[in-house]
PDB file of N, CA and C in Angstrom:
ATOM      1  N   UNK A   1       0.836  -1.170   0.000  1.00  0.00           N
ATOM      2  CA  UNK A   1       0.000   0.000   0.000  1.00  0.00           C
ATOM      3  C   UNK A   1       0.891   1.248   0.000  1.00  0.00           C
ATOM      4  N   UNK A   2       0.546   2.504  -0.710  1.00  0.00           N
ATOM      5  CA  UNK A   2       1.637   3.254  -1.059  1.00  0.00           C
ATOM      6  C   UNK A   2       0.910   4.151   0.659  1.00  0.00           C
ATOM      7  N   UNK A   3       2.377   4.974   0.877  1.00  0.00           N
ATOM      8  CA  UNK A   3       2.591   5.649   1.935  1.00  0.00           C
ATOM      9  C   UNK A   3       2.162   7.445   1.633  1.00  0.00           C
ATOM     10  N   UNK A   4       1.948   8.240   2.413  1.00  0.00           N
ATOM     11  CA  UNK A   4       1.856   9.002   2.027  1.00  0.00           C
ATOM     12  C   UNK A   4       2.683   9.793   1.740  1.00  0.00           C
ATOM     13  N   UNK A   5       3.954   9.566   2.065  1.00  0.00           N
ATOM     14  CA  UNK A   5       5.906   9.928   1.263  1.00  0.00           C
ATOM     15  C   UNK A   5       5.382   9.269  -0.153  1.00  0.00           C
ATOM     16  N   UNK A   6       4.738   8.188  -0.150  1.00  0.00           N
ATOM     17  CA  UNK A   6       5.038   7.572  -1.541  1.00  0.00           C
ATOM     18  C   UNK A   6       4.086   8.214  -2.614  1.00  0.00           C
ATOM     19  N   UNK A   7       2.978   8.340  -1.810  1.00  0.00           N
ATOM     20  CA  UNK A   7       1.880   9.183  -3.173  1.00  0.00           C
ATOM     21  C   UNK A   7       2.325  10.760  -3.234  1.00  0.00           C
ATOM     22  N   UNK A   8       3.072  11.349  -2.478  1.00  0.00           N
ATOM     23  CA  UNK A   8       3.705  12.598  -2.304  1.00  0.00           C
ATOM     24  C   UNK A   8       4.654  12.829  -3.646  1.00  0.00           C
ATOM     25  N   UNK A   9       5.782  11.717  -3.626  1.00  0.00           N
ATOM     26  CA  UNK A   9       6.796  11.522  -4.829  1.00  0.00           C
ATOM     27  C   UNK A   9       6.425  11.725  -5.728  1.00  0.00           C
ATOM     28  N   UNK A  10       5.027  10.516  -5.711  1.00  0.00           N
ATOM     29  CA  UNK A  10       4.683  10.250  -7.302  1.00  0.00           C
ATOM     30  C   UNK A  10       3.787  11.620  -7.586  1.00  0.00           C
ATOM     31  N   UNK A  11       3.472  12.354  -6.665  1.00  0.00           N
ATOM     32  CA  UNK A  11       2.196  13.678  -7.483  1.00  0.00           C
ATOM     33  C   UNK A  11       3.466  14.281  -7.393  1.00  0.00           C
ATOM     34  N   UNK A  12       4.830  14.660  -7.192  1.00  0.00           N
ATOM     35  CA  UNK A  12       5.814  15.929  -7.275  1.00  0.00           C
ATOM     36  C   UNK A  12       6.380  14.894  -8.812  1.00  0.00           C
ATOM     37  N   UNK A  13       6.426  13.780  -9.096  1.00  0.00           N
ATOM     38  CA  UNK A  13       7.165  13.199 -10.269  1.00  0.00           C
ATOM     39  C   UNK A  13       6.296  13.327 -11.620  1.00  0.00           C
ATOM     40  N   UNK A  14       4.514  13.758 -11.394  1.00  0.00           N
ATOM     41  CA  UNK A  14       3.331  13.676 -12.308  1.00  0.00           C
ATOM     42  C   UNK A  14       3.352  15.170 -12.529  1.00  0.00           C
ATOM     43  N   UNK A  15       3.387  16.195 -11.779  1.00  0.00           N
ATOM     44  CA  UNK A  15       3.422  17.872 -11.455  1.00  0.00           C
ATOM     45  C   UNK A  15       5.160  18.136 -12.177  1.00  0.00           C
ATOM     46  N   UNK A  16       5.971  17.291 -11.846  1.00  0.00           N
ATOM     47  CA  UNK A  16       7.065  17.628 -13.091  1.00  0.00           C
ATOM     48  C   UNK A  16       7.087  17.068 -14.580  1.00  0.00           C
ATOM     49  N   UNK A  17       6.204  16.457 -15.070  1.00  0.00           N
ATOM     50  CA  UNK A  17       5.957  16.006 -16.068  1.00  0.00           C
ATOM     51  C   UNK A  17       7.252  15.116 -16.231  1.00  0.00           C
ATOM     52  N   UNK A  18       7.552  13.982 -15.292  1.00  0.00           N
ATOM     53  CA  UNK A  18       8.620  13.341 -15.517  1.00  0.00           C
ATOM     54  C   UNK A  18       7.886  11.942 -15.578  1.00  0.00           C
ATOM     55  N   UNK A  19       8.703  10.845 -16.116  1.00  0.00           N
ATOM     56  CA  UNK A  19       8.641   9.485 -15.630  1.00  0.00           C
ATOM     57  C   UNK A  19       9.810   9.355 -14.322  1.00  0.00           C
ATOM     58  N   UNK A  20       9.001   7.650 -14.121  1.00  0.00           N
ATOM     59  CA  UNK A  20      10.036   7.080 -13.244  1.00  0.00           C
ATOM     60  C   UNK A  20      11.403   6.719 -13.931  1.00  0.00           C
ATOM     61  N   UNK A  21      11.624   6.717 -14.759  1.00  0.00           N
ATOM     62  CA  UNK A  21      12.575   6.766 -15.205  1.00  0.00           C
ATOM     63  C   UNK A  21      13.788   8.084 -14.832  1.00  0.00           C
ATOM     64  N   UNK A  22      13.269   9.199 -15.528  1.00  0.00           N
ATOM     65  CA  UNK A  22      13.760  10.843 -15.109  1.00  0.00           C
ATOM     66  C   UNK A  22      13.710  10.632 -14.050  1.00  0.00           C
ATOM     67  N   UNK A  23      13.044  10.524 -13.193  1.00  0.00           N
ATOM     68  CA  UNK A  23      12.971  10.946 -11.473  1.00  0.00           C
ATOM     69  C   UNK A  23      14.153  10.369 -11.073  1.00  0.00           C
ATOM     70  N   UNK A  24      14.362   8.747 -11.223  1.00  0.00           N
ATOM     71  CA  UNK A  24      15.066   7.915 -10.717  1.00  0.00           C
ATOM     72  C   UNK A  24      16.946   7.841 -10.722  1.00  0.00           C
ATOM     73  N   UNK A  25      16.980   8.354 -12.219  1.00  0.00           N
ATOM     74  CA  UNK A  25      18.262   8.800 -12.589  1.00  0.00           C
ATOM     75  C   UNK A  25      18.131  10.106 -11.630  1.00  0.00           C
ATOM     76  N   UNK A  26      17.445  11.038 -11.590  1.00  0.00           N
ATOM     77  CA  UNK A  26      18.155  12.389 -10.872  1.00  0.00           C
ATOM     78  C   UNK A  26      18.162  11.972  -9.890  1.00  0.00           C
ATOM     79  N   UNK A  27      17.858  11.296  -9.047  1.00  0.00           N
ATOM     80  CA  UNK A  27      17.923  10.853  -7.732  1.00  0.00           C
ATOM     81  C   UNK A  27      18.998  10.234  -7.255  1.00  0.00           C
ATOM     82  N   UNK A  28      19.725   9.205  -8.764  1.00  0.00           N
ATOM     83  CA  UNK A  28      20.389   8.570  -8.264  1.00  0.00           C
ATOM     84  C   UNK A  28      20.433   7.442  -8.033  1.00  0.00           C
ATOM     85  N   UNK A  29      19.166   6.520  -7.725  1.00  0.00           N
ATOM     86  CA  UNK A  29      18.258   5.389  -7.529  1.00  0.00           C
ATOM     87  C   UNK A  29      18.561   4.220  -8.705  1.00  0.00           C
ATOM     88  N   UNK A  30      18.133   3.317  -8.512  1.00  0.00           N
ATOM     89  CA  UNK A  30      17.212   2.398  -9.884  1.00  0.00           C
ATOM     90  C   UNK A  30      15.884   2.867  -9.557  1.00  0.00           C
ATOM     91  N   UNK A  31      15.365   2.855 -10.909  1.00  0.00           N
ATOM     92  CA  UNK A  31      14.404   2.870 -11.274  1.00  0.00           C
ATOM     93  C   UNK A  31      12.912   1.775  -9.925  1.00  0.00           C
ATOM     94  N   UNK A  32      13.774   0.125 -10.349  1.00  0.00           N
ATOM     95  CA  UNK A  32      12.705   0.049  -9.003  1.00  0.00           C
ATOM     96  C   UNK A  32      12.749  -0.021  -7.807  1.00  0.00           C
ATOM     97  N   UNK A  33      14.070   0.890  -7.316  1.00  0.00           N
ATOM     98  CA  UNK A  33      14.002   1.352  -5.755  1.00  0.00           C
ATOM     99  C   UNK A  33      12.998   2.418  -5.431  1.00  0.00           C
ATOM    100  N   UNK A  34      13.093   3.509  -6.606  1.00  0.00           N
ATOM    101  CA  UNK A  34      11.920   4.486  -6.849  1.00  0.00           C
ATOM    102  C   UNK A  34      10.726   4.164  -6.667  1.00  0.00           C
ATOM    103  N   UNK A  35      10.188   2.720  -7.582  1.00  0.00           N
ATOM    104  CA  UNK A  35       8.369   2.474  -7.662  1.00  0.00           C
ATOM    105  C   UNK A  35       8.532   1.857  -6.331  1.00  0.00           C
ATOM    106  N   UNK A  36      10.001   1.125  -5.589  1.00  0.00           N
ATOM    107  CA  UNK A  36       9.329   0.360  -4.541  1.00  0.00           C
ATOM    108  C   UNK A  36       9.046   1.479  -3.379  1.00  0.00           C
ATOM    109  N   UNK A  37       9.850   2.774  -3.113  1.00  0.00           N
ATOM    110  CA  UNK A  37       9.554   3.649  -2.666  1.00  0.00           C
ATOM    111  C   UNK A  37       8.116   4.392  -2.832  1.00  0.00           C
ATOM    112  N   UNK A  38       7.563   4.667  -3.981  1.00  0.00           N
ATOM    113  CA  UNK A  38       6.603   5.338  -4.168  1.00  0.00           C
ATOM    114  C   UNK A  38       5.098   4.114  -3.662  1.00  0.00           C
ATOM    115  N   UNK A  39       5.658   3.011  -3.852  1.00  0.00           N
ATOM    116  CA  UNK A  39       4.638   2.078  -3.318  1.00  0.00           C
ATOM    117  C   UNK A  39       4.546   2.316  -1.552  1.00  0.00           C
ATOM    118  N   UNK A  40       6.025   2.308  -1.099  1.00  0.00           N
ATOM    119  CA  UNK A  40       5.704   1.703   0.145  1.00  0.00           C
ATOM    120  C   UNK A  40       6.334   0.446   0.597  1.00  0.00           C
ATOM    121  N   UNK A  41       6.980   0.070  -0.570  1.00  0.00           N
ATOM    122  CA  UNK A  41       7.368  -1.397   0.032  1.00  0.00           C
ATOM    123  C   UNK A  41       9.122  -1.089  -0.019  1.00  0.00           C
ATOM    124  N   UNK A  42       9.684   0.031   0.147  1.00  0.00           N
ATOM    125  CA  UNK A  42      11.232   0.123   0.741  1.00  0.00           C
ATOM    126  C   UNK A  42      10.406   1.269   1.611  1.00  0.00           C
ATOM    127  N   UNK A  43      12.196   0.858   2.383  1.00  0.00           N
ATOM    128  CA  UNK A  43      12.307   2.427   3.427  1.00  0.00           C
ATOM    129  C   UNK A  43      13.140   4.033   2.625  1.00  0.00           C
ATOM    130  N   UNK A  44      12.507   4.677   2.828  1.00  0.00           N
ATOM    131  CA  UNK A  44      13.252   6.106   3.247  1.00  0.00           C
ATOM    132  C   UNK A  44      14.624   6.181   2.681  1.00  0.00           C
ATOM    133  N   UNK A  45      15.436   6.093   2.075  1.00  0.00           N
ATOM    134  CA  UNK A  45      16.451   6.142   2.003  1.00  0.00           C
ATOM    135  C   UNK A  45      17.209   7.726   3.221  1.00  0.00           C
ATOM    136  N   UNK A  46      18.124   7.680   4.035  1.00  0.00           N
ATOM    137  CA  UNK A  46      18.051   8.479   4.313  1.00  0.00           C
ATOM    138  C   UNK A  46      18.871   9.695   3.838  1.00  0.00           C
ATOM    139  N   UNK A  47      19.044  10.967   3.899  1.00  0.00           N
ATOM    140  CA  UNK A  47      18.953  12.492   3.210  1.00  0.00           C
ATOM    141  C   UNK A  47      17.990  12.363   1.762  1.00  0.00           C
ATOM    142  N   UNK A  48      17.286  11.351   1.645  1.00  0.00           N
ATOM    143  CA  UNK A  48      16.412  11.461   0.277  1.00  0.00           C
ATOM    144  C   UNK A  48      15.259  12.523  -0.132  1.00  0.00           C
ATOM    145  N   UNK A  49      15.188  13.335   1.254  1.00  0.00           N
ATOM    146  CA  UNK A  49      14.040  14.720   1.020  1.00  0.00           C
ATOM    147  C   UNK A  49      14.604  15.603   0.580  1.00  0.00           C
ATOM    148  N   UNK A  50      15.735  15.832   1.241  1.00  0.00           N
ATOM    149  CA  UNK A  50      16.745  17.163   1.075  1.00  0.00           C
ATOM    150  C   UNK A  50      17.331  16.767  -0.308  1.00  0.00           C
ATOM    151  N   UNK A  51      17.710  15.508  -0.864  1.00  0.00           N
ATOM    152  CA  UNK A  51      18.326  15.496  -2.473  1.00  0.00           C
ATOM    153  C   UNK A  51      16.764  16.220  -3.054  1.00  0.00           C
ATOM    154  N   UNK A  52      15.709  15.723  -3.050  1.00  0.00           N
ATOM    155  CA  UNK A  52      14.169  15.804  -3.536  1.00  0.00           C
ATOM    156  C   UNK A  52      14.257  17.186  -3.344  1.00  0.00           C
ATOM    157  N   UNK A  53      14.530  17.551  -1.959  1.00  0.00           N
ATOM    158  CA  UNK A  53      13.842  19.398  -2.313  1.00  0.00           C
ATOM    159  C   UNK A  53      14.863  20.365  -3.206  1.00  0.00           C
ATOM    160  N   UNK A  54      16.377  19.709  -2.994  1.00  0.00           N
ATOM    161  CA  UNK A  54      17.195  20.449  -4.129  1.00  0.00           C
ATOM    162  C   UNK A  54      17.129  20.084  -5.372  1.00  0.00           C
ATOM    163  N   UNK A  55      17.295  19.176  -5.627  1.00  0.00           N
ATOM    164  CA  UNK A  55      16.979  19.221  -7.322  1.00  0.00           C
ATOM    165  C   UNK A  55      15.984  19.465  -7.874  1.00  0.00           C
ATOM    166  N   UNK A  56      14.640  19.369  -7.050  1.00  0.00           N
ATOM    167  CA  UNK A  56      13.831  20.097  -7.675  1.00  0.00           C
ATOM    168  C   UNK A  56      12.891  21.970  -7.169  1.00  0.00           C
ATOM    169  N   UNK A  57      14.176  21.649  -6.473  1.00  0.00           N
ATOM    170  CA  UNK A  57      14.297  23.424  -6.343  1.00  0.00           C
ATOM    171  C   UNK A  57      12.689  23.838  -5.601  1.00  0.00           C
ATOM    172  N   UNK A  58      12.521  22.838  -4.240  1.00  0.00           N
ATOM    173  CA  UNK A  58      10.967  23.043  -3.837  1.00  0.00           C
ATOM    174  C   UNK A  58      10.822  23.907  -2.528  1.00  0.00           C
ATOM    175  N   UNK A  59       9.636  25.388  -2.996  1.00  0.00           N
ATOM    176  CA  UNK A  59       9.227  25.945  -1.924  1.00  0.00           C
ATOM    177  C   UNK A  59       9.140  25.761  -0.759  1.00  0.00           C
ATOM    178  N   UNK A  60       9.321  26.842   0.370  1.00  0.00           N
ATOM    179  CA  UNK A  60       9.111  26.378   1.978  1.00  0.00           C
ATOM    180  C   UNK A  60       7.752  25.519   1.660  1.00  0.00           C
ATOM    181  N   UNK A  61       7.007  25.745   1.486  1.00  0.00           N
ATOM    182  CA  UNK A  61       5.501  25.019   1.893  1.00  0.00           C
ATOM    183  C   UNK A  61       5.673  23.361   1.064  1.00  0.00           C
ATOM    184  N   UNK A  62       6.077  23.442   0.115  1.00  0.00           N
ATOM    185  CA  UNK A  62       6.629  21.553  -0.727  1.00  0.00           C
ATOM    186  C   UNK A  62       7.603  21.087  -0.151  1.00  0.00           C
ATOM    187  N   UNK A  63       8.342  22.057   0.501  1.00  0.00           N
ATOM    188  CA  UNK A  63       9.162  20.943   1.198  1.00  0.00           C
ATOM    189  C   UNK A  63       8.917  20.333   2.302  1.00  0.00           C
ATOM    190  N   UNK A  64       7.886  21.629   3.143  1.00  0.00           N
ATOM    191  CA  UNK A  64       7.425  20.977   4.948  1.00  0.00           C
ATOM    192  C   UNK A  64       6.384  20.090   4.296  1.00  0.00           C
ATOM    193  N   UNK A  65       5.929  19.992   3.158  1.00  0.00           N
ATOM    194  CA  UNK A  65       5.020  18.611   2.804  1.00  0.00           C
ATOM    195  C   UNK A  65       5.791  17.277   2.657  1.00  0.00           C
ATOM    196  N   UNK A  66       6.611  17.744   1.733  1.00  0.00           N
ATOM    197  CA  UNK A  66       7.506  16.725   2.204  1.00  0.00           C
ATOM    198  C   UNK A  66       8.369  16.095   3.271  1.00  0.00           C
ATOM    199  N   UNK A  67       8.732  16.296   3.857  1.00  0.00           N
ATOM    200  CA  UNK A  67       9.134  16.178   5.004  1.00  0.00           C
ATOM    201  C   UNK A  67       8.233  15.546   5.934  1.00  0.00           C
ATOM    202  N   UNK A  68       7.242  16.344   6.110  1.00  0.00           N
ATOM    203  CA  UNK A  68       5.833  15.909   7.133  1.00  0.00           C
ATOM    204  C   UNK A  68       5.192  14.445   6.392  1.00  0.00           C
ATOM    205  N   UNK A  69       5.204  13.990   5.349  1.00  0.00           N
ATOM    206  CA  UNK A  69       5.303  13.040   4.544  1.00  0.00           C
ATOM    207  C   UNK A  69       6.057  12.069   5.227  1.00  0.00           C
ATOM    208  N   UNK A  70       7.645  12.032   4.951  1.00  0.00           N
ATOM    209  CA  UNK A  70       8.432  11.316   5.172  1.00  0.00           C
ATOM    210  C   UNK A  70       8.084  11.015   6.790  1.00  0.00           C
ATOM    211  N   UNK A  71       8.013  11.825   7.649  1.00  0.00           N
ATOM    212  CA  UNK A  71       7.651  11.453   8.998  1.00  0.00           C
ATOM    213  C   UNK A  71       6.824  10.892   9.465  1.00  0.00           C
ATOM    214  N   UNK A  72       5.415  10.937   8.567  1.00  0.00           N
ATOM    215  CA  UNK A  72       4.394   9.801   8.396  1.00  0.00           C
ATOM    216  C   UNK A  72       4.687   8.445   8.185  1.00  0.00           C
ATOM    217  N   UNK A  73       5.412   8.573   6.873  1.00  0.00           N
ATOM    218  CA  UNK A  73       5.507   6.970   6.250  1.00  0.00           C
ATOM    219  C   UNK A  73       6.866   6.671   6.629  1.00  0.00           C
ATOM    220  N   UNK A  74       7.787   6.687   7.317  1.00  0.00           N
ATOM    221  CA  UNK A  74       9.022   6.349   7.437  1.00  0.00           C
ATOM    222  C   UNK A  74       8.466   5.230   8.772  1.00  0.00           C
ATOM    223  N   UNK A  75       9.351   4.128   8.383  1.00  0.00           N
ATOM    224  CA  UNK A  75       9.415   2.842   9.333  1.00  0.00           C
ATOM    225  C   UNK A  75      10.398   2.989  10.385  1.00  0.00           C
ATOM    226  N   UNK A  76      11.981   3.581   9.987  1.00  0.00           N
ATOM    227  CA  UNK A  76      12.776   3.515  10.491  1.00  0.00           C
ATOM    228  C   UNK A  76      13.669   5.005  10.431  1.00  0.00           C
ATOM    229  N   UNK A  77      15.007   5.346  11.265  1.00  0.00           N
ATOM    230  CA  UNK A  77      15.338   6.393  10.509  1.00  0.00           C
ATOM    231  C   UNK A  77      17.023   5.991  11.529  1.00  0.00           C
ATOM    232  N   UNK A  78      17.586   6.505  10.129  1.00  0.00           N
ATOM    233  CA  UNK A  78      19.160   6.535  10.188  1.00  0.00           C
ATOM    234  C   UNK A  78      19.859   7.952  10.378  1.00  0.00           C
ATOM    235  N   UNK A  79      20.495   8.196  11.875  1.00  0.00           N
ATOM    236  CA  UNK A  79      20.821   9.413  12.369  1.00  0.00           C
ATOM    237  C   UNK A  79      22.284   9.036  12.544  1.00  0.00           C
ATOM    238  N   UNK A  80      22.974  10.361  11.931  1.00  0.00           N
ATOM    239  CA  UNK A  80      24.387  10.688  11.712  1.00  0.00           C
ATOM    240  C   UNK A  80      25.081  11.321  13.231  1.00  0.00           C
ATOM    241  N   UNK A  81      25.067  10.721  14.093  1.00  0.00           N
ATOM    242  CA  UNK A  81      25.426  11.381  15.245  1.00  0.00           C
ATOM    243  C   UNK A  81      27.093  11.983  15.571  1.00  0.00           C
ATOM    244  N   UNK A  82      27.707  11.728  14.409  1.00  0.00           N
ATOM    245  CA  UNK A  82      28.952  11.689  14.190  1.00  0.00           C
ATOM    246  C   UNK A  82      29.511  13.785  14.502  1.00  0.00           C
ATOM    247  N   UNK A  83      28.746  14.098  14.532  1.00  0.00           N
ATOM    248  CA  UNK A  83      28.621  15.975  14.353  1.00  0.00           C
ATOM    249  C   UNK A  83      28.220  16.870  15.551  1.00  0.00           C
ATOM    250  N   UNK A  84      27.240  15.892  16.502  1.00  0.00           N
ATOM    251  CA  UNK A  84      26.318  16.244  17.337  1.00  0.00           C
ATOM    252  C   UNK A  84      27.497  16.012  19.103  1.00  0.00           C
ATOM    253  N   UNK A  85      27.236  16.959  20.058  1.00  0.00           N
ATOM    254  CA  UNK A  85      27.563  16.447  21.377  1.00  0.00           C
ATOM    255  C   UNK A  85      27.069  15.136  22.150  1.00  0.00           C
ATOM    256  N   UNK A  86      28.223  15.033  22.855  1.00  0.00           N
ATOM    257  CA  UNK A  86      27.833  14.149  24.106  1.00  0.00           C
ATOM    258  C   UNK A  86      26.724  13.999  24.419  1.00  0.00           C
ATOM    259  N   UNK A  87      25.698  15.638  24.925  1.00  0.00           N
ATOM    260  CA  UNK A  87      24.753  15.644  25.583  1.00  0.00           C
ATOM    261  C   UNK A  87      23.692  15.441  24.451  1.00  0.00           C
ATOM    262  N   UNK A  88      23.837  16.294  23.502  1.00  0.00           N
ATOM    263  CA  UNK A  88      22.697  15.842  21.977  1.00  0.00           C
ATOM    264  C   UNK A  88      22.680  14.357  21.671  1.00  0.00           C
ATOM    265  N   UNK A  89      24.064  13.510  21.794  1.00  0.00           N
ATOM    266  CA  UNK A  89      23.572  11.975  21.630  1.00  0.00           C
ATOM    267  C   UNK A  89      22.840  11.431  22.738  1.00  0.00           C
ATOM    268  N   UNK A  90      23.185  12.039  24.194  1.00  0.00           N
ATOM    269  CA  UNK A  90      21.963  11.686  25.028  1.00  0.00           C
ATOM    270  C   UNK A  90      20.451  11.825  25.080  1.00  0.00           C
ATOM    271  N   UNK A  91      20.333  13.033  24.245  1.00  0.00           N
ATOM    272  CA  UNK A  91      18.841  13.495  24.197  1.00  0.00           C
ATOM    273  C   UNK A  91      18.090  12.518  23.092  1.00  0.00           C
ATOM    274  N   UNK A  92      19.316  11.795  22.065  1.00  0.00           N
ATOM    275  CA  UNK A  92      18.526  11.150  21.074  1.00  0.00           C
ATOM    276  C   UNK A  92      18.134   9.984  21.770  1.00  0.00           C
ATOM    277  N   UNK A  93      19.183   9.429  22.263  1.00  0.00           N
ATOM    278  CA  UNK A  93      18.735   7.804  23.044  1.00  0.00           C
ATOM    279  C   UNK A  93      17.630   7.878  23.926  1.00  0.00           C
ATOM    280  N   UNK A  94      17.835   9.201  24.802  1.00  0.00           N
ATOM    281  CA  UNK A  94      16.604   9.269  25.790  1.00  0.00           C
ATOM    282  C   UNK A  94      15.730   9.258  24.686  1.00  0.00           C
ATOM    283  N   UNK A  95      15.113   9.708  24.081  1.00  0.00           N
ATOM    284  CA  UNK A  95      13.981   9.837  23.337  1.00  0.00           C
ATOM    285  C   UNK A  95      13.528   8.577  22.688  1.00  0.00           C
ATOM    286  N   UNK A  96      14.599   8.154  22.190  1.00  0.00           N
ATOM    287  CA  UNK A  96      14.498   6.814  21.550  1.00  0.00           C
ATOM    288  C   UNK A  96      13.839   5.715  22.222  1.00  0.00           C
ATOM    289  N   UNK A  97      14.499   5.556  23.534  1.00  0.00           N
ATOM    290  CA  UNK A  97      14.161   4.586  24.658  1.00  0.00           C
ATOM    291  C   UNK A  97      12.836   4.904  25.095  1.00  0.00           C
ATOM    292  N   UNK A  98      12.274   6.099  25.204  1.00  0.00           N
ATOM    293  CA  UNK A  98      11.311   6.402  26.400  1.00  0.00           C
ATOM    294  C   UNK A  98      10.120   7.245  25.189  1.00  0.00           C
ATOM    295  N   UNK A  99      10.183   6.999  23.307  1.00  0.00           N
ATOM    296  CA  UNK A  99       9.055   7.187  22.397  1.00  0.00           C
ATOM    297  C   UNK A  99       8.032   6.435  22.319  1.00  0.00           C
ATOM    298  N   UNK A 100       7.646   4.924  22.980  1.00  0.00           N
ATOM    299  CA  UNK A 100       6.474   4.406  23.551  1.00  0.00           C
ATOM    300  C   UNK A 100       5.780   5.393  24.324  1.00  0.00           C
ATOM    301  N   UNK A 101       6.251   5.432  25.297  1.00  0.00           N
ATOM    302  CA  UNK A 101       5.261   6.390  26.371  1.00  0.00           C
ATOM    303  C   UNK A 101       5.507   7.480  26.821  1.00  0.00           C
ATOM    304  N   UNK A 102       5.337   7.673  25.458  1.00  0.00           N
ATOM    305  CA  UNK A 102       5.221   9.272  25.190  1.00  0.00           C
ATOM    306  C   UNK A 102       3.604   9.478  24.511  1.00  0.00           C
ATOM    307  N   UNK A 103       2.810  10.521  24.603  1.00  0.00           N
ATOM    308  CA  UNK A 103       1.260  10.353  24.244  1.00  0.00           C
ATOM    309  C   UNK A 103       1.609  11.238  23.509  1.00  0.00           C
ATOM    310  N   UNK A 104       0.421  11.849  22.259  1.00  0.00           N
ATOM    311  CA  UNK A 104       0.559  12.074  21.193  1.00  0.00           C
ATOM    312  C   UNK A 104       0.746  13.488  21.681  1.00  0.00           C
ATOM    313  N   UNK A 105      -0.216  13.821  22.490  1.00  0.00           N
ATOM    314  CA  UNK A 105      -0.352  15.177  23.026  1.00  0.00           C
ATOM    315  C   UNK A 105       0.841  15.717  23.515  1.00  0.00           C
ATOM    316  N   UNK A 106       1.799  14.992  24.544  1.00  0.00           N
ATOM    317  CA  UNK A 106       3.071  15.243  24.645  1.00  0.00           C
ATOM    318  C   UNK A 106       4.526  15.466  23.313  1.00  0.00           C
ATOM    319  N   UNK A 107       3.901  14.746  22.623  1.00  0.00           N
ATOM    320  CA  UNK A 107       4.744  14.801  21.005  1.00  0.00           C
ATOM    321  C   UNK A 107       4.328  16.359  20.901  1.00  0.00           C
ATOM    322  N   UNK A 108       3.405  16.281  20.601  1.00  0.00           N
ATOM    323  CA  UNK A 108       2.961  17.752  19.874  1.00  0.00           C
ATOM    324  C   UNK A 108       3.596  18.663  20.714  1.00  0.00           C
ATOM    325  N   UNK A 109       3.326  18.891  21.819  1.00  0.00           N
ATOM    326  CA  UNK A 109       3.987  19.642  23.105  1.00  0.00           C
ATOM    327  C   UNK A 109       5.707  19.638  22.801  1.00  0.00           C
ATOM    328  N   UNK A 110       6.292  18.695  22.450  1.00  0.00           N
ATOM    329  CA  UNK A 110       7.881  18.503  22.240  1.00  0.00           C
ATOM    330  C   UNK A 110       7.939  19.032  21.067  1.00  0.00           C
ATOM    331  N   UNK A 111       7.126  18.473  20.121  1.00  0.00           N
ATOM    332  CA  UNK A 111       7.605  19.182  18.482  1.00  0.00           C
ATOM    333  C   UNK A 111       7.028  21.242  18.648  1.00  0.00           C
ATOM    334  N   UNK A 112       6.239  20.996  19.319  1.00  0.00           N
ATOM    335  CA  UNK A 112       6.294  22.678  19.088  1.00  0.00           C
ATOM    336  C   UNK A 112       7.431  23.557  20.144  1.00  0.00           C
ATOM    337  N   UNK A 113       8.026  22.579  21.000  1.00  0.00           N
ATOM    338  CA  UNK A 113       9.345  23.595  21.159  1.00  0.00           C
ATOM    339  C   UNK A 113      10.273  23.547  20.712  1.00  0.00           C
ATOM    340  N   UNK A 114      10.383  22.613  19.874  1.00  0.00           N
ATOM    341  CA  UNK A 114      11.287  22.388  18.779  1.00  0.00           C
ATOM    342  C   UNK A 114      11.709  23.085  17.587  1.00  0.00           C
ATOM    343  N   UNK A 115      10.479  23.750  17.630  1.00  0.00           N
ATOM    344  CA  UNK A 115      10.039  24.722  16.036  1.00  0.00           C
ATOM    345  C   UNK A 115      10.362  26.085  16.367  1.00  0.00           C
TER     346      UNK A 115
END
C-alpha cells in the first residue's frame, strides 16, 4: 500500500511532467528502488528529502510537505550522530528509549518547542 511519502513523490514526479525513469536517474536510484519507494514497500532512504527538495528546487511550503510526509511513512530512521555532542547523543537515546510512552499530546507539546 503506497505511503503518504510515496503518493507525495509520485504527485511531485506527475506535477514535473517526468517518468520514473527521469525521477530515478536524478535521484540517483534504480528505477525500481523508486516504484518500490513510491509504493511503500522500501524504506526512506536516508537524506532522500533534502536530495528531492534540491533538485527540484521546492518551496518552503513543498518541502514541509515533504518532510511531514516522510515522517508519516518512514518505518525507520538513520541518524548521523557523528557531528552532534555528548549531551545531543543523550537526548537522542533518551527519546528513543522512552518514544512508547510518550502520548501524542506530549509529542505535539515537544515538536512545538522544537520549532
Amino acid at each position: 500500500m503506497a505511503t503518504t511519502f510515496g503518493k507525495e513523490l509520485r504527485k511531485l514526479r506527475i506535477d514535473k511532467d517526468e517518468n520514473i525513469h527521469t525521477m530515478a536517474k536524478k535521484l540517483g536510484i534504480s528505477i525500481s528502488y523508486l516504484s518500490a519507494i513510491e509504493a511503500g514497500n522500501r524504506n526512506i532512504p536516508s537524506g532522500m528529502v533534502d536530495k528531492i527538495i534540491k533538485k527540484y528546487h521546492l518551496n518552503k511550503e513543498r518541502s514541509e510537505i515533504m518532510r511531514q510526509a516522510e515522517a508519516e511513512s518512514a518505518k525507520e530512521i538513520d541518524i548521523d550522530l557523528s557531528t552532534v555532542s555528548v549531551e545531543q547523543r543523550k537526548l537522542v537515546f533518551a527519546l528513543s528509549r522512552k518514544l512508547n510512552d510518550i502520548s501524542d499530546e506530549e509529542c505535539l507539546d515537544i515538536l512545538n518547542k522544537l520549532k
